[in-house]
N, C-alpha and C. Protein backbone atom coordinates (compact mmCIF):
# COMPACT_ATOMS: atom_id res chain seq x y z
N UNK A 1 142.63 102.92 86.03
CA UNK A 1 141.49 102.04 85.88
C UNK A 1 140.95 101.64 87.26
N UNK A 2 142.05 101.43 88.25
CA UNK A 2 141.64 101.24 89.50
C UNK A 2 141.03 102.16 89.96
N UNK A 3 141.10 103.04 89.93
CA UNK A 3 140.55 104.64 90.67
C UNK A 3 138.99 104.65 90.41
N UNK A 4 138.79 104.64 88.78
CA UNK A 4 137.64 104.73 88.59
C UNK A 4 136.77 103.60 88.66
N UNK A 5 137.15 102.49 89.54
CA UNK A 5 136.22 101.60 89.73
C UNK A 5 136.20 101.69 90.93
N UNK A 6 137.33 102.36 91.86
CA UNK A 6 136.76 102.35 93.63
C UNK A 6 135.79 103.49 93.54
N UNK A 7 135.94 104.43 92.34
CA UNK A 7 134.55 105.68 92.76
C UNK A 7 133.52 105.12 92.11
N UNK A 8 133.44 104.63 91.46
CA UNK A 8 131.97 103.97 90.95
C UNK A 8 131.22 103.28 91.91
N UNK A 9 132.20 101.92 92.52
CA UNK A 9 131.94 101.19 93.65
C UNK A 9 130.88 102.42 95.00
N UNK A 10 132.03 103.32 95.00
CA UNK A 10 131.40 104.46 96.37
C UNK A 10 130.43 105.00 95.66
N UNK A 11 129.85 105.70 94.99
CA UNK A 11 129.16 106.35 94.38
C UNK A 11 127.70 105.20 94.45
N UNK A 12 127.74 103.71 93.68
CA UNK A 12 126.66 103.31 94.07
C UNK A 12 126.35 102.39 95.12
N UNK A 13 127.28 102.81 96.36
CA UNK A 13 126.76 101.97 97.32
C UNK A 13 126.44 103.27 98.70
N UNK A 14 126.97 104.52 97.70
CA UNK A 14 125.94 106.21 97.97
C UNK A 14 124.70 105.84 97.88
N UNK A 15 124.61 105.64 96.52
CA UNK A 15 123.20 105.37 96.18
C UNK A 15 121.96 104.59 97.28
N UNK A 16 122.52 103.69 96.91
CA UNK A 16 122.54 102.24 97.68
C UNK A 16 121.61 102.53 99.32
N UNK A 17 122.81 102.73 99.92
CA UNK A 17 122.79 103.36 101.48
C UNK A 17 121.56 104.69 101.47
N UNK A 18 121.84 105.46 100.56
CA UNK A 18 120.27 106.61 100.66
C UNK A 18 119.10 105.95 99.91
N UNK A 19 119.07 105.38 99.32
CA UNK A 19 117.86 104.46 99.06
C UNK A 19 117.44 104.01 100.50
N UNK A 20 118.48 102.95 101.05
CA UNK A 20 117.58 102.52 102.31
C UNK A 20 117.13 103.26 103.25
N UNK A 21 118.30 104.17 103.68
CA UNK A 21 117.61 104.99 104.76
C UNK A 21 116.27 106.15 104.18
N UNK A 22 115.86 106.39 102.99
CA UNK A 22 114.60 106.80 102.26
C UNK A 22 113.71 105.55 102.21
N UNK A 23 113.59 104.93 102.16
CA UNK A 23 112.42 103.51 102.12
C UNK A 23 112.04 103.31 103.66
N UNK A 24 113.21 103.78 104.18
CA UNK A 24 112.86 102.87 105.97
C UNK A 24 111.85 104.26 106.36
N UNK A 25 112.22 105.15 106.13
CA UNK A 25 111.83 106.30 106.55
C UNK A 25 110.10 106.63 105.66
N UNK A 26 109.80 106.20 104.87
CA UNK A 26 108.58 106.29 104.24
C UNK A 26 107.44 105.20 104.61
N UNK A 27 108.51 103.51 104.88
CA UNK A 27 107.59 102.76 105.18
C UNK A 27 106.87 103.54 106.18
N UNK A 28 108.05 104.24 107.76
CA UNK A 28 107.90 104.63 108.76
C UNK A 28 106.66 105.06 108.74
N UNK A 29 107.01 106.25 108.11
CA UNK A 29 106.06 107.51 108.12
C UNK A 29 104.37 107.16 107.44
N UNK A 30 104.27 106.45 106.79
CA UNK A 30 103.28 105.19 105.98
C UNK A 30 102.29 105.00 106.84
N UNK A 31 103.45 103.97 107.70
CA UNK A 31 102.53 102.84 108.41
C UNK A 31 102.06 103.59 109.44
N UNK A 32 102.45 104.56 109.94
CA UNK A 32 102.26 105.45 111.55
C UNK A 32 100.93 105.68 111.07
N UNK A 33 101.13 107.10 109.85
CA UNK A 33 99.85 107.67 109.43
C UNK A 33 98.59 106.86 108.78
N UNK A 34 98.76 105.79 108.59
CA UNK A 34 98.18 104.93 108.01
C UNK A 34 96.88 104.11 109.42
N UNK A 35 98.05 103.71 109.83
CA UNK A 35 97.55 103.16 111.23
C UNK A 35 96.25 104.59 111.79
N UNK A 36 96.38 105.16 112.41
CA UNK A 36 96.24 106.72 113.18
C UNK A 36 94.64 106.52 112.14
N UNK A 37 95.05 106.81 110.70
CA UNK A 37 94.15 106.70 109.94
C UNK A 37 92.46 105.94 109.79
N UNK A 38 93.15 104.60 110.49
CA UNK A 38 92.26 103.51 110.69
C UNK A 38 91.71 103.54 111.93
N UNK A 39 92.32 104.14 113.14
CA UNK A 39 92.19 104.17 114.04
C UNK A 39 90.73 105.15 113.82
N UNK A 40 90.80 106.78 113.61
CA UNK A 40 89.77 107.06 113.23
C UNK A 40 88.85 106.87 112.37
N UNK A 41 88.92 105.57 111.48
CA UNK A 41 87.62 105.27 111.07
C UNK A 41 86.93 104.29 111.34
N UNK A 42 87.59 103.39 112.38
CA UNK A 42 86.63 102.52 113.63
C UNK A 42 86.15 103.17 114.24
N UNK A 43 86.66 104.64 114.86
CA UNK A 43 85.77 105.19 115.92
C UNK A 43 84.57 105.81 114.81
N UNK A 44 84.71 106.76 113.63
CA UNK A 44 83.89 107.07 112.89
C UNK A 44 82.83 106.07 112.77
N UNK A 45 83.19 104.61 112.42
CA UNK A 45 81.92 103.29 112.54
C UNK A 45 81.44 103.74 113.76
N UNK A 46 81.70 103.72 114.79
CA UNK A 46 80.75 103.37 116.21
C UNK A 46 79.40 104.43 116.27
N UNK A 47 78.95 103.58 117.01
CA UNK A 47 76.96 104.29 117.19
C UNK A 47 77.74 105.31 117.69
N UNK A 48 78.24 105.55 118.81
CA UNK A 48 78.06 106.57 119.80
C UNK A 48 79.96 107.16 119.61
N UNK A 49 79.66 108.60 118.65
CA UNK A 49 80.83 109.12 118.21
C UNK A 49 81.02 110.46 119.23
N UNK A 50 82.58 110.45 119.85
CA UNK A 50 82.99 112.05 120.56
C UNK A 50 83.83 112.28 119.90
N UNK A 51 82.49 113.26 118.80
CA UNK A 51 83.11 114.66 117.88
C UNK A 51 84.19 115.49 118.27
N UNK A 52 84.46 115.59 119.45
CA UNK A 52 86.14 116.50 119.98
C UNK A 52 86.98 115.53 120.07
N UNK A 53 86.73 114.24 120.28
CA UNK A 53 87.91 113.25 120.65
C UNK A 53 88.39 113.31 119.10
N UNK A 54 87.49 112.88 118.13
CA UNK A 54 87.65 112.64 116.50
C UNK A 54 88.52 114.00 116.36
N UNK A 55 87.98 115.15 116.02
CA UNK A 55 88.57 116.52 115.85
C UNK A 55 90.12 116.38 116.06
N UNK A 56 90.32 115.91 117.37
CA UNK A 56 91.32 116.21 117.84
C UNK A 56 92.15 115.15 117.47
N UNK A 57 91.41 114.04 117.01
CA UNK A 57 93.05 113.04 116.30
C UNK A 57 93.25 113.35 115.21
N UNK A 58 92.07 114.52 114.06
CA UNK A 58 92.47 114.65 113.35
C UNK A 58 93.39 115.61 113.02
N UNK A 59 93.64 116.69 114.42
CA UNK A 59 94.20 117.71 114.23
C UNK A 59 96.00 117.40 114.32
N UNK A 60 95.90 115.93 115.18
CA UNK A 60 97.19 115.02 115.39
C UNK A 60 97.66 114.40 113.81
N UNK A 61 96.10 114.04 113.37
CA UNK A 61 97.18 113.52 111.89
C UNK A 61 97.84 114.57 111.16
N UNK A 62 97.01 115.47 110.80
CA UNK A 62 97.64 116.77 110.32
C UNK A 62 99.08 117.28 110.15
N UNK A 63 99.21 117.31 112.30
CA UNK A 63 100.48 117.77 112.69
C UNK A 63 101.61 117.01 112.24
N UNK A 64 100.99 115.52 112.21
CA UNK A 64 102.46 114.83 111.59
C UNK A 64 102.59 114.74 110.55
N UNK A 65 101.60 114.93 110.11
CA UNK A 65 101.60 114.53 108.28
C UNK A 65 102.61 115.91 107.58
N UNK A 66 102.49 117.46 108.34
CA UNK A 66 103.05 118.73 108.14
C UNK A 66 104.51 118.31 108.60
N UNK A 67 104.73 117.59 109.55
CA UNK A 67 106.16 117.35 109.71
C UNK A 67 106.93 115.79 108.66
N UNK A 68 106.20 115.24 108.30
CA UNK A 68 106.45 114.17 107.04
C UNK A 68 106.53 114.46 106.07
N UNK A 69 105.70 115.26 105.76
CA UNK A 69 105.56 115.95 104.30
C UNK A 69 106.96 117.12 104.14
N UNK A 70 107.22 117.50 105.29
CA UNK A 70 108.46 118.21 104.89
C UNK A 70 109.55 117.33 104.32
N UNK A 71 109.84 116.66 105.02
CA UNK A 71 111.06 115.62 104.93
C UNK A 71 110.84 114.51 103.79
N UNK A 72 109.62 113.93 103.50
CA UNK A 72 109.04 112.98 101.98
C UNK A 72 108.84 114.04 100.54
N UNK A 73 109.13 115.29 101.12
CA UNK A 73 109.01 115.96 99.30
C UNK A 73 110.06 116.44 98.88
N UNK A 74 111.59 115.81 100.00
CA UNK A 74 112.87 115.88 99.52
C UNK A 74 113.05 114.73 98.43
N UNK A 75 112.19 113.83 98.21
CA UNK A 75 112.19 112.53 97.31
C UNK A 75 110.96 112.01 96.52
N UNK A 76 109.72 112.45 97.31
CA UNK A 76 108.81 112.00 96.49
C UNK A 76 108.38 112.82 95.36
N UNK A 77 107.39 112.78 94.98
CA UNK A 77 106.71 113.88 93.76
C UNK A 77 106.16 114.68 94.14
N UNK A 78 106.02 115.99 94.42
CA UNK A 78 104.82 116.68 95.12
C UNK A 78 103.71 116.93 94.64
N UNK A 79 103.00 115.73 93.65
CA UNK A 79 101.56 115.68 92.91
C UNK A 79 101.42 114.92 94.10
N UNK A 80 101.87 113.61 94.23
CA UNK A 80 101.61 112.28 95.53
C UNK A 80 101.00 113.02 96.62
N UNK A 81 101.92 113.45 96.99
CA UNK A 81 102.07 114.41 98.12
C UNK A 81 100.71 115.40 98.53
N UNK A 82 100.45 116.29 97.61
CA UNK A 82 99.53 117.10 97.63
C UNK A 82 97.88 116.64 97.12
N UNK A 83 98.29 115.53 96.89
CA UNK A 83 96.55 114.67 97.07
C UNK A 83 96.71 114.07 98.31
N UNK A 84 97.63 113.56 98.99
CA UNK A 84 97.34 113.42 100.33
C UNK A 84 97.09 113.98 101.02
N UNK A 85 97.46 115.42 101.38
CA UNK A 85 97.23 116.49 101.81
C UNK A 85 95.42 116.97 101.66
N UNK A 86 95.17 116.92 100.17
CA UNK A 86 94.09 117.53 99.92
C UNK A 86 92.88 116.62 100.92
N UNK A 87 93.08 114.97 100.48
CA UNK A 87 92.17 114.40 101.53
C UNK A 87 92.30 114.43 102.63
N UNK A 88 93.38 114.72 103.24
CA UNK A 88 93.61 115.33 104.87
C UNK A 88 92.59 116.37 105.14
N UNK A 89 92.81 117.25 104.19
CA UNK A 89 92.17 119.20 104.54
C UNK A 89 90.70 118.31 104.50
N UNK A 90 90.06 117.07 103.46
CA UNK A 90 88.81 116.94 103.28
C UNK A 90 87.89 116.66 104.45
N UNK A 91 88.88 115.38 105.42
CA UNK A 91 88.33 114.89 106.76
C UNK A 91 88.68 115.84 106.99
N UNK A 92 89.65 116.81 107.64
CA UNK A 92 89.18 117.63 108.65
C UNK A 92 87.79 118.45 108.75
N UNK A 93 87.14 118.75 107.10
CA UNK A 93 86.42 119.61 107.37
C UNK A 93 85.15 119.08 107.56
N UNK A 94 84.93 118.11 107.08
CA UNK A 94 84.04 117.27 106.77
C UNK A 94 83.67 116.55 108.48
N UNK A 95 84.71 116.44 109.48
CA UNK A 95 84.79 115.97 111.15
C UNK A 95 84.27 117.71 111.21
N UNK A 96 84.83 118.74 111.15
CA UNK A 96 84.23 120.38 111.86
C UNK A 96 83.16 120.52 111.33
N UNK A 97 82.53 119.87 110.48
CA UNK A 97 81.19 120.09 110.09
C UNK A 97 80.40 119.45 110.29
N UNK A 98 80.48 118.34 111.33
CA UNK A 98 79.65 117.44 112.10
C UNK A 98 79.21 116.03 110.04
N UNK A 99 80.17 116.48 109.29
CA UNK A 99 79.62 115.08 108.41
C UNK A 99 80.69 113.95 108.55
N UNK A 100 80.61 113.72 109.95
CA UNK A 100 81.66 112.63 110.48
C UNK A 100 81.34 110.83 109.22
N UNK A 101 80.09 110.83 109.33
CA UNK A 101 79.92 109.45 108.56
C UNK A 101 80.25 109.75 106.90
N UNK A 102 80.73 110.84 106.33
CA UNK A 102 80.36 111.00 105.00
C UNK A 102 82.23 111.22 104.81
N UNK A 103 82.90 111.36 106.44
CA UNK A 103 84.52 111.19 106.54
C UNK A 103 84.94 110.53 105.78
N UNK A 104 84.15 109.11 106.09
CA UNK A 104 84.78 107.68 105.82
C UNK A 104 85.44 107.75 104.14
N UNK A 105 84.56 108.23 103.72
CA UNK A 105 85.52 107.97 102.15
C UNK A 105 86.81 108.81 102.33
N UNK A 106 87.02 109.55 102.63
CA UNK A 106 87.89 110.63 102.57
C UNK A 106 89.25 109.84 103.08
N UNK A 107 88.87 109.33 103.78
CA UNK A 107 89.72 108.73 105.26
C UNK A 107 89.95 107.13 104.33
N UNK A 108 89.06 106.78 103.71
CA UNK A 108 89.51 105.35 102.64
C UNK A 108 90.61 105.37 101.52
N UNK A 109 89.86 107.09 101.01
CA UNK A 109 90.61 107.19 100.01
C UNK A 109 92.25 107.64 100.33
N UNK A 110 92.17 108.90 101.90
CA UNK A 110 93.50 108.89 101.87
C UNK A 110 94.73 107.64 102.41
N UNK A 111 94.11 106.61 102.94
CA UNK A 111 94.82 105.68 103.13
C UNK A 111 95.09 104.83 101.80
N UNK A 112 94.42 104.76 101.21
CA UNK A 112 95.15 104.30 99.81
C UNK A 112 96.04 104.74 98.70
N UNK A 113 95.48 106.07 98.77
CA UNK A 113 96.92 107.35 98.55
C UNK A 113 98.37 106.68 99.48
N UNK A 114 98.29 106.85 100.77
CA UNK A 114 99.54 106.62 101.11
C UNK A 114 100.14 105.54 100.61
N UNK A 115 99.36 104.32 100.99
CA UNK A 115 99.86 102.40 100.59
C UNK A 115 100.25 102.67 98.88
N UNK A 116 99.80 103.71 98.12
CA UNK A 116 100.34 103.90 96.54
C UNK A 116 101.72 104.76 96.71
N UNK A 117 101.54 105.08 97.80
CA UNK A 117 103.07 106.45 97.32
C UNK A 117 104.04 105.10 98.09
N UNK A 118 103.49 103.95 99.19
CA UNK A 118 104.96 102.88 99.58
C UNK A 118 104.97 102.41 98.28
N UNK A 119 104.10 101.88 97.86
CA UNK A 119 104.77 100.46 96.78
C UNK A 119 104.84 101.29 95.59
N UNK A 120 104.54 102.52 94.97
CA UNK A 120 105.03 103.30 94.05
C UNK A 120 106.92 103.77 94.40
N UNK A 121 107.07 103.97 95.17
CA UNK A 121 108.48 104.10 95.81
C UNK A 121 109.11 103.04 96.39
N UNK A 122 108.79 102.05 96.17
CA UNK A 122 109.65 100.87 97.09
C UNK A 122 110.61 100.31 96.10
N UNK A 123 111.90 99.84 96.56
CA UNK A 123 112.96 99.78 95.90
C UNK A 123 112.52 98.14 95.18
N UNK A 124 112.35 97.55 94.72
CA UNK A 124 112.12 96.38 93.67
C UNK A 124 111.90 96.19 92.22
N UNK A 125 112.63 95.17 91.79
CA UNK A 125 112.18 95.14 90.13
C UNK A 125 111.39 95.77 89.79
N UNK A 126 110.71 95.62 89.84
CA UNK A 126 109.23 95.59 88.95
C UNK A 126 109.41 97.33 88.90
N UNK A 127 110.00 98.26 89.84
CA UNK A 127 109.48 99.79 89.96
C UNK A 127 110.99 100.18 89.20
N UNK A 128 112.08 99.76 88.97
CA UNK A 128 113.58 99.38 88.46
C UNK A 128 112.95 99.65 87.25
N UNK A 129 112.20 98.68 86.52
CA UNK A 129 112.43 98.42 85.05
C UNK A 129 111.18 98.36 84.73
């Protein structure tokens, strides 16, 4: 009887322990791309926009988002996942095609994609039960 309550004990404080280090690691990855996100759509607001500077942070979100997305579709859903992606591919093309102001939704919508995949995945009641 003892046995099988010290492996139960280990087993969900397994659990437990990869839950957190998966939450810390998504807020992470979240808030970075999230941030980066916003960053280019203040510069997208401004009168006076440099179309290569834009290009090129978007070619930065990309790169990390290809290295996040490896490591977040060991846990998340890869529907989540691949609408984030899709509005990624949207600003990019939409910045190479000079429709920098018509970005902005793209760039709204994929930041709200992400803030749904934290609190869709965040460890609390309410996502429990």
């Amino acid at each position: 009887m003892l046995k099988e309550i010290v492996i139960c004990i280990i087993i969900v404080s397994m659990i437990l322990i990869g839950n957190y280090i998966t939450q810390n690691y998504t807020k992470q990855s979240i808030s970075e791309l999230t941030d980066e996100l916003s960053n280019i759509r203040n510069k997208v607001m401004q009168e006076n926009i440099e179309n290569e500077k834009i290009k090129e942070d978007v070619k930065s979100i990309n790169k990390k988002w290809k290295e996040k997305y490896n490591k977040l579709a060991y846990y998340i859903e890869h529907n989540e996942l691949e609408k984030i992606e899709t509005e990624l591919t949207a600003i990019k093309s939409k910045i190479e095609t000079a429709e920098i102001k018509n970005a902005v939704k793209n760039i709204d919508k994929s930041i709200f994609l992400l803030k749904n995949v934290r609190d869709r995945y965040a460890f609390n009641l309410e996502n429990i039960f």
